[in-house]
C-alpha atoms as a PDB file:
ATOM      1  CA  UNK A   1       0.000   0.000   0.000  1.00  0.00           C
ATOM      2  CA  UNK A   2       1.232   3.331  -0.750  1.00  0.00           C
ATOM      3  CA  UNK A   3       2.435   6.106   1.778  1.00  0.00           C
ATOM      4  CA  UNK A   4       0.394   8.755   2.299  1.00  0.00           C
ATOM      5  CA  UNK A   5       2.047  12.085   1.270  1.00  0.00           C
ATOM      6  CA  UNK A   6       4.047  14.145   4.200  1.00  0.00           C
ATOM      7  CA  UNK A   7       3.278  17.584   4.914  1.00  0.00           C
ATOM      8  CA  UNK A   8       6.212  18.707   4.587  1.00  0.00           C
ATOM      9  CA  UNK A   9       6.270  17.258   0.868  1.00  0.00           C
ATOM     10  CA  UNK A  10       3.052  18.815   0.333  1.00  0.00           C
ATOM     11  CA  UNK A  11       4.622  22.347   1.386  1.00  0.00           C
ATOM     12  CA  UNK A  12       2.717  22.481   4.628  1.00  0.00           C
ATOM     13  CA  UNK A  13       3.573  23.043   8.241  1.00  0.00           C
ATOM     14  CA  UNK A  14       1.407  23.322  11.263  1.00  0.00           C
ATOM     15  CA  UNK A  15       1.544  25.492  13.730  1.00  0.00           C
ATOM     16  CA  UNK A  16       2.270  23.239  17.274  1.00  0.00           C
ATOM     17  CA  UNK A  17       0.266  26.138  19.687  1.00  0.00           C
ATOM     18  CA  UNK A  18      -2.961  26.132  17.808  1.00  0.00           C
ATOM     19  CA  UNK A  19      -3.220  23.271  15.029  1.00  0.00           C
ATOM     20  CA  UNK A  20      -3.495  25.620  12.052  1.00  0.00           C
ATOM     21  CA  UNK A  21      -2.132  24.243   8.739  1.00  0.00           C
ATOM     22  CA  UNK A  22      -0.227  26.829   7.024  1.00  0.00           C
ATOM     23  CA  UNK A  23       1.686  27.003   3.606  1.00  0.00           C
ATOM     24  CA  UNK A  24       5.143  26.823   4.363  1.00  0.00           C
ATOM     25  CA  UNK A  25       6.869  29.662   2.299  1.00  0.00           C
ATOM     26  CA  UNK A  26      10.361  28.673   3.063  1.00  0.00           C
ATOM     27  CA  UNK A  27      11.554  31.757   4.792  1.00  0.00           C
ATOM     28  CA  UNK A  28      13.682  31.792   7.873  1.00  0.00           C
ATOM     29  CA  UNK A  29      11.032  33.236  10.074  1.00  0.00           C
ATOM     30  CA  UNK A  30       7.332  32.025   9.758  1.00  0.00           C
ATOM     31  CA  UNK A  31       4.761  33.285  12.138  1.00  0.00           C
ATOM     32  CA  UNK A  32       1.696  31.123  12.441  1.00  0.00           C
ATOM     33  CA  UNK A  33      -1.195  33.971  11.064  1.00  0.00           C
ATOM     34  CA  UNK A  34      -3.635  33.120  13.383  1.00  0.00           C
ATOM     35  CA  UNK A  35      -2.116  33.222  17.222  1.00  0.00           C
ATOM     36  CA  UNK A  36       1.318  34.585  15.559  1.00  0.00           C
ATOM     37  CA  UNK A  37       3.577  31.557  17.246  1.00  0.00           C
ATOM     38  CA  UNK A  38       6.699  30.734  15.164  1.00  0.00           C
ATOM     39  CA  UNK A  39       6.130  28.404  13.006  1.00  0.00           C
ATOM     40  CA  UNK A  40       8.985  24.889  13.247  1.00  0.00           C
ATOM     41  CA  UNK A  41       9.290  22.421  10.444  1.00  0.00           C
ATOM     42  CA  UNK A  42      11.263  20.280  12.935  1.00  0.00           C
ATOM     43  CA  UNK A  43      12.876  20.975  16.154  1.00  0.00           C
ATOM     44  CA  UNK A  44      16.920  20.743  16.194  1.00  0.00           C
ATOM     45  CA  UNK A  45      18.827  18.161  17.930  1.00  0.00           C
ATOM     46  CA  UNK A  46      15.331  17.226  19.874  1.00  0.00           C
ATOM     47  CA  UNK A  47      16.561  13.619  20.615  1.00  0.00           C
ATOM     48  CA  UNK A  48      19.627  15.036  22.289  1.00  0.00           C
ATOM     49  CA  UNK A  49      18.405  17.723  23.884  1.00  0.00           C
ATOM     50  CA  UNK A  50      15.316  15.808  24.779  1.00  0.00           C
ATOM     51  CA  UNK A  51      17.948  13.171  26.812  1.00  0.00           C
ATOM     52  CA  UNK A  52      19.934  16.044  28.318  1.00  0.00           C
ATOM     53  CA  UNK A  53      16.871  17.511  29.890  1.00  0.00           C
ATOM     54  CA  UNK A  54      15.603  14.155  31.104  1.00  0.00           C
ATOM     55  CA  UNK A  55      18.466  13.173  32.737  1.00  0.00           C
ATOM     56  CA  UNK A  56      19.214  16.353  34.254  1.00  0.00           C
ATOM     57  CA  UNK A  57      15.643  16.141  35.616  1.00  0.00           C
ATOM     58  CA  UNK A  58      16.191  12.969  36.930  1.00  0.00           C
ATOM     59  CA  UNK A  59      19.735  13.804  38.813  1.00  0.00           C
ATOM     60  CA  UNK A  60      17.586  16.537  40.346  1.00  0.00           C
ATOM     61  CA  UNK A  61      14.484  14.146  41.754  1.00  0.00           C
ATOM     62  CA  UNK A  62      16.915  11.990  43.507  1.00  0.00           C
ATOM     63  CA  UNK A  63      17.667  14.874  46.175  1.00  0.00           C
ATOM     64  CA  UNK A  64      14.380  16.724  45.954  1.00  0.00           C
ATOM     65  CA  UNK A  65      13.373  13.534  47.650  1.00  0.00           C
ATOM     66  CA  UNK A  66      16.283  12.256  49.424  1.00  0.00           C
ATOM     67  CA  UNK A  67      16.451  16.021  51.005  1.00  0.00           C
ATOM     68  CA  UNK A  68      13.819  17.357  53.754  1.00  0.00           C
ATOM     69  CA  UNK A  69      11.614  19.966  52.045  1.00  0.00           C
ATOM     70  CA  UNK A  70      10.350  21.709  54.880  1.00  0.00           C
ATOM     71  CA  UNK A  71      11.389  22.670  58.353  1.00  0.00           C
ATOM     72  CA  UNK A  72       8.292  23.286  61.170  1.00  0.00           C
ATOM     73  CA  UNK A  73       9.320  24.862  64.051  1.00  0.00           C
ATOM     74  CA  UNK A  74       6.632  24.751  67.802  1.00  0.00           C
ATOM     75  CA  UNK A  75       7.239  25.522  70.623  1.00  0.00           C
ATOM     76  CA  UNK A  76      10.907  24.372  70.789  1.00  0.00           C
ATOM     77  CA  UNK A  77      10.166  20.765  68.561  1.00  0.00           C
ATOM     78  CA  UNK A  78      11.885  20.922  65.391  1.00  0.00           C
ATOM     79  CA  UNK A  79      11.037  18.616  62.709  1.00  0.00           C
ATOM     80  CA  UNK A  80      12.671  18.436  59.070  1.00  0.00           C
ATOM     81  CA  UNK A  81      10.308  16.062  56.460  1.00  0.00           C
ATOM     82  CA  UNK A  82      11.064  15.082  53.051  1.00  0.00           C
ATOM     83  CA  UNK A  83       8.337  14.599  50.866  1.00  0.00           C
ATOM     84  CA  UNK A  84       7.816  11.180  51.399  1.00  0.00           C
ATOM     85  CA  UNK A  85       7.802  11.400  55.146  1.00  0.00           C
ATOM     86  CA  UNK A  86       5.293  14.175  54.559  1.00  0.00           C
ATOM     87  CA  UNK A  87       2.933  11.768  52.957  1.00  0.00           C
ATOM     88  CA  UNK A  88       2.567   9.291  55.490  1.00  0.00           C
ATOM     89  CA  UNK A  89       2.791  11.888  58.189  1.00  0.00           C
ATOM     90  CA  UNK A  90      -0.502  13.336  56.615  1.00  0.00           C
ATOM     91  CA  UNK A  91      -2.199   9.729  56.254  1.00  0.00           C
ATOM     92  CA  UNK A  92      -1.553   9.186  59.575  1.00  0.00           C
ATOM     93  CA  UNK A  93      -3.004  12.226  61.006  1.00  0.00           C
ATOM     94  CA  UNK A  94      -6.081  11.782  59.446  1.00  0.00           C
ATOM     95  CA  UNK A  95      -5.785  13.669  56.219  1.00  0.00           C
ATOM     96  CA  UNK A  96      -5.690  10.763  53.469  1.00  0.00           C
ATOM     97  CA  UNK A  97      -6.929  13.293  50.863  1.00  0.00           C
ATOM     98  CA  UNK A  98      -4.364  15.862  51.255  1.00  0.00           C
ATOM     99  CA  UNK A  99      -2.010  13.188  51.497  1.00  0.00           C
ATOM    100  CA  UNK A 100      -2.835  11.602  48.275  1.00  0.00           C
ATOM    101  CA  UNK A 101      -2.907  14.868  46.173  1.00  0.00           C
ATOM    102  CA  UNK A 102       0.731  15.017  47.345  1.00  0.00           C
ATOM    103  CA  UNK A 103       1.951  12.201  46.423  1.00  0.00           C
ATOM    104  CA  UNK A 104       0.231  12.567  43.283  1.00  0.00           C
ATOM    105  CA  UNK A 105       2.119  15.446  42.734  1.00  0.00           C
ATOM    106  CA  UNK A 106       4.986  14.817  43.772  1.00  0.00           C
ATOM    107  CA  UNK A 107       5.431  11.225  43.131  1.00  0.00           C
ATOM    108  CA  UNK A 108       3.023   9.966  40.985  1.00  0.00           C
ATOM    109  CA  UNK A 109       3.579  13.047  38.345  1.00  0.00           C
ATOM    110  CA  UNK A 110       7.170  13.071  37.688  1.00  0.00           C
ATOM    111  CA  UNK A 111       7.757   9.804  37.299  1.00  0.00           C
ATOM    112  CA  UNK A 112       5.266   9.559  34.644  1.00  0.00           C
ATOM    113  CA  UNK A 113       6.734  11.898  32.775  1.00  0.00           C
ATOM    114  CA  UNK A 114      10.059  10.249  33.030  1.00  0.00           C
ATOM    115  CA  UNK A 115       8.537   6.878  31.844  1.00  0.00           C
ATOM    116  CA  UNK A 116       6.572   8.277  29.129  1.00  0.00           C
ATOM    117  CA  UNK A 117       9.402  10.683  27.804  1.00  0.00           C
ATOM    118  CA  UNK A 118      11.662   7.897  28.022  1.00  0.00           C
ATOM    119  CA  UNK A 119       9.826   5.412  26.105  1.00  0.00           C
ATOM    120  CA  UNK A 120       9.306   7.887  23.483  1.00  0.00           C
ATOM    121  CA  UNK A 121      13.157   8.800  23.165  1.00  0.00           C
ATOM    122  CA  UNK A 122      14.204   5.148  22.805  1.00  0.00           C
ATOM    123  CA  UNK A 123      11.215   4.315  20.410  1.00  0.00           C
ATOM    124  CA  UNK A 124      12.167   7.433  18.449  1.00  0.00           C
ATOM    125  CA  UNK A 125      15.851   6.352  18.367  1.00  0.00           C
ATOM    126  CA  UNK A 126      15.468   3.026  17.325  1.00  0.00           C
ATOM    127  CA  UNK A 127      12.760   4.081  14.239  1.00  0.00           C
ATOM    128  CA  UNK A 128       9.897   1.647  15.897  1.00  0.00           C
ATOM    129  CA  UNK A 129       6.745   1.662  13.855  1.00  0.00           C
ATOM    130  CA  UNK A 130       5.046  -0.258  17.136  1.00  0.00           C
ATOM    131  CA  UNK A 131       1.995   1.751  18.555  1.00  0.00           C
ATOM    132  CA  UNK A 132       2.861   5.187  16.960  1.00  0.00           C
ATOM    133  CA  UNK A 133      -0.826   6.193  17.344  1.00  0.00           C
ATOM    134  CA  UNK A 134      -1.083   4.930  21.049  1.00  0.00           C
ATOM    135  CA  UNK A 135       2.520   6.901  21.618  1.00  0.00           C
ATOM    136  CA  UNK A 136       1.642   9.843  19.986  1.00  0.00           C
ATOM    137  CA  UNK A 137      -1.549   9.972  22.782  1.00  0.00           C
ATOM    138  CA  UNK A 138       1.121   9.625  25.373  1.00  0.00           C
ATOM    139  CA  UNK A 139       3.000  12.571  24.026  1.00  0.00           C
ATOM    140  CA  UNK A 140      -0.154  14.606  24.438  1.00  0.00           C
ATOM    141  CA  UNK A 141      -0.619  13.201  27.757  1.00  0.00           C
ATOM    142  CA  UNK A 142       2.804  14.377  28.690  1.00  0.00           C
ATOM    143  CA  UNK A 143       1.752  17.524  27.032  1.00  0.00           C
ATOM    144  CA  UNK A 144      -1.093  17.944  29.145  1.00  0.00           C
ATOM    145  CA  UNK A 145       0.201  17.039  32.616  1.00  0.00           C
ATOM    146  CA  UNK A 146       2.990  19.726  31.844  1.00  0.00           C
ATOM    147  CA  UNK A 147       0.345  22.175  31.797  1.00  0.00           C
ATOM    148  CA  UNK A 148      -0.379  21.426  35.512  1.00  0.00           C
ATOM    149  CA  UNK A 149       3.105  21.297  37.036  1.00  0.00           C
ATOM    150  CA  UNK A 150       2.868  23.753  38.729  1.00  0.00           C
ATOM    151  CA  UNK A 151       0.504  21.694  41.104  1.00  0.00           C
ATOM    152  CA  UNK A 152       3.743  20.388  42.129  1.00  0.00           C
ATOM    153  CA  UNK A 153       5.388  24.191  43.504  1.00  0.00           C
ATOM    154  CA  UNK A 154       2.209  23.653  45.819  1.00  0.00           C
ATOM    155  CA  UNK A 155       3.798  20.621  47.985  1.00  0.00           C
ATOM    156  CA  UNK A 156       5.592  22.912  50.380  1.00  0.00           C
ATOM    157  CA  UNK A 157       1.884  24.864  51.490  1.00  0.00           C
ATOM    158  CA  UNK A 158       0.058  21.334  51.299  1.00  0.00           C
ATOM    159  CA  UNK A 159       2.533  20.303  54.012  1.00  0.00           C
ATOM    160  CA  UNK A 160       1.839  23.278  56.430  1.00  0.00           C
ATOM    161  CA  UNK A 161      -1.183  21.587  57.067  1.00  0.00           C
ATOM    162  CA  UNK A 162       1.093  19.243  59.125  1.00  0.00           C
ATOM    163  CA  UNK A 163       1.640  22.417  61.715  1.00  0.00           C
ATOM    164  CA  UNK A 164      -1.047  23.183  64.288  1.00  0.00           C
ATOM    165  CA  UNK A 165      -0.247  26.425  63.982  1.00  0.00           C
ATOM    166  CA  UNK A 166       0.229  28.284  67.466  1.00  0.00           C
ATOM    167  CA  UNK A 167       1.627  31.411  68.696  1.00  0.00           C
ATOM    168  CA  UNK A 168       5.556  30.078  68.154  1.00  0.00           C
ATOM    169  CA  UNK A 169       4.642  28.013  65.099  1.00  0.00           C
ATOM    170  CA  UNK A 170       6.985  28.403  62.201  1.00  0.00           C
ATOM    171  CA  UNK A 171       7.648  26.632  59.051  1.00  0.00           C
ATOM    172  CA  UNK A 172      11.225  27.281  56.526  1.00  0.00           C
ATOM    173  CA  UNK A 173      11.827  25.624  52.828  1.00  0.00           C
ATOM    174  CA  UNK A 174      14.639  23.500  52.917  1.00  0.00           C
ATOM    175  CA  UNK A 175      17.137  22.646  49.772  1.00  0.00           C
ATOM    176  CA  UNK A 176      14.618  19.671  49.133  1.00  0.00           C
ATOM    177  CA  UNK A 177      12.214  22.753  47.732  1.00  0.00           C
ATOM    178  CA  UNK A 178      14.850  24.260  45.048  1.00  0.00           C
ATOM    179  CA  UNK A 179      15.796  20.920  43.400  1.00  0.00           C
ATOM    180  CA  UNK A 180      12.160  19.645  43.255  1.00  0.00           C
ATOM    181  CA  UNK A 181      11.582  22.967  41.310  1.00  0.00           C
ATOM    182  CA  UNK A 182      14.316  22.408  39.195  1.00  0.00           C
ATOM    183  CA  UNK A 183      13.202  18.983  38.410  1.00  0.00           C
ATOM    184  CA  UNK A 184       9.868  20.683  37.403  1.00  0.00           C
ATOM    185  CA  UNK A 185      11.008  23.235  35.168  1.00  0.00           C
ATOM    186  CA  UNK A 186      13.746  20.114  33.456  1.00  0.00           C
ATOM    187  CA  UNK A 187      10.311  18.050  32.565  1.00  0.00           C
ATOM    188  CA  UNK A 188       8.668  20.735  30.994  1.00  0.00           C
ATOM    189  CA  UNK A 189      11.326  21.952  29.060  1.00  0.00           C
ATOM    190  CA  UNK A 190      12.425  18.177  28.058  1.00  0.00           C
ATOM    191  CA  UNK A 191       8.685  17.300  26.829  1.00  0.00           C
ATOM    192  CA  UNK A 192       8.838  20.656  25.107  1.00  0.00           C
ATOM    193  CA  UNK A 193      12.197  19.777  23.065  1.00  0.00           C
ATOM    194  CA  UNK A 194      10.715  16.348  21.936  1.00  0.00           C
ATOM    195  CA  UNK A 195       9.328  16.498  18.595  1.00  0.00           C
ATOM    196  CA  UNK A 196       6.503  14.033  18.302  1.00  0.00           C
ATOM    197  CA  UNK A 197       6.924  14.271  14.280  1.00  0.00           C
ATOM    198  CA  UNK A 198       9.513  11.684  14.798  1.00  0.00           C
ATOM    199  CA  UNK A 199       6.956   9.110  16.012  1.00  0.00           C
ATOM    200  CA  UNK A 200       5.870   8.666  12.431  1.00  0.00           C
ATOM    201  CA  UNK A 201       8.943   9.172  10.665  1.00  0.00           C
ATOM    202  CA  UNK A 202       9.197   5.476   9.922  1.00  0.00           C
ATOM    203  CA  UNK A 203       5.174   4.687   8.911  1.00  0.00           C
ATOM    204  CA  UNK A 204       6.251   3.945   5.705  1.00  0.00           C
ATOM    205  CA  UNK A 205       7.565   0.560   7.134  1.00  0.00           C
ATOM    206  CA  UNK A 206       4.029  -0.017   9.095  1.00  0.00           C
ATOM    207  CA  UNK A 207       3.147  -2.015   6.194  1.00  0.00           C
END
């Protein structure tokens, strides 16, 4: 059965903020002409810069979660929790909902996006024609979650609800706080440098 033709043979290129088709013109700068985004026919070095990012992220999760986030300070007691210590501190003081939506957040979250990111790098690599249209969902699930990541900057004030606050109540961010950030922003910017074009580079071979 014969390929389908490729946009880009076609002299089309769509516009990754809003969907838009355009004619590609072949100029250096294209602006999409109806939300004004440039306009990419592929994304440089995205496999490469796509690993770099991941990894990065990933050096960056180990002490976000090896290190205590948060410091709470009453009456004299000081106690340091990471954010796994936070979790089952929360379940066991009766606040299983808050608990979950942390480790949701915090757990659950990133390491999807590792998994996911990293199956599509090594499928990408290798030119695998198995479950492009199924992978290409996952992308846009990545896409997706990276629009709520911020949920994740919001672990800190979910676990002040671990202080009864009193008169000599305090609570101070910890190192734990700046690399889970970090590990945030690396996510988002890796799933932005993949280019999910190169999921169906090889469909020609689907045969």
């Amino acid at each position: 059965m014969s390929a389908l033709p490729r946009a880009g043979e076609l002299g089309l290129i769509g516009c990754h903020v809003c969907g838009l088709v355009c004619r590609d013109t072949h100029t250096h700068d294209l602006d999409c002409p109806r939300c004004g985004a440039q306009l990419h026919r592929r994304k440089s070095a995205s496999i490469s810069r796509t690993w770099a990012l991941l990894i990065a992220a990933f050096i960056f999760y180990l002490p976000a979660n090896l290190l205590p986030i948060m410091r709470t300070v009453s009456l004299g007691d000081v106690d340091d929790n990471t954010i796994l210590s936070g979790v089952v501190e929360l379940w066991v003081k009766g606040s299983p909902d808050l608990a979950v939506i942390v480790f949701t957040a915090s757990i659950v979250v990133p390491m999807l996006k590792f998994l996911v990111l990293g199956l599509l790098l090594i499928s990408a690599q290798r030119g695998s024609v198995w479950a492009q249209r199924q992978r290409a969902m996952l992308y846009r699930l990545v896409e997706l979650i990276g629009y709520w990541s911020m949920l994740d900057v919001f672990v800190v004030a979910l676990l002040t609800a671990l202080v009864r606050f009193g008169v000599l109540s305090q609570v101070e961010p910890l190192p734990g706080v700046i690399y889970f950030g970090l590990t945030v922003v690396a996510t988002m910017l890796a799933s932005m440098s993949f280019d999910p074009r190169l999921i169906w580079d090889n469909r020609d071979n689907d045969d």
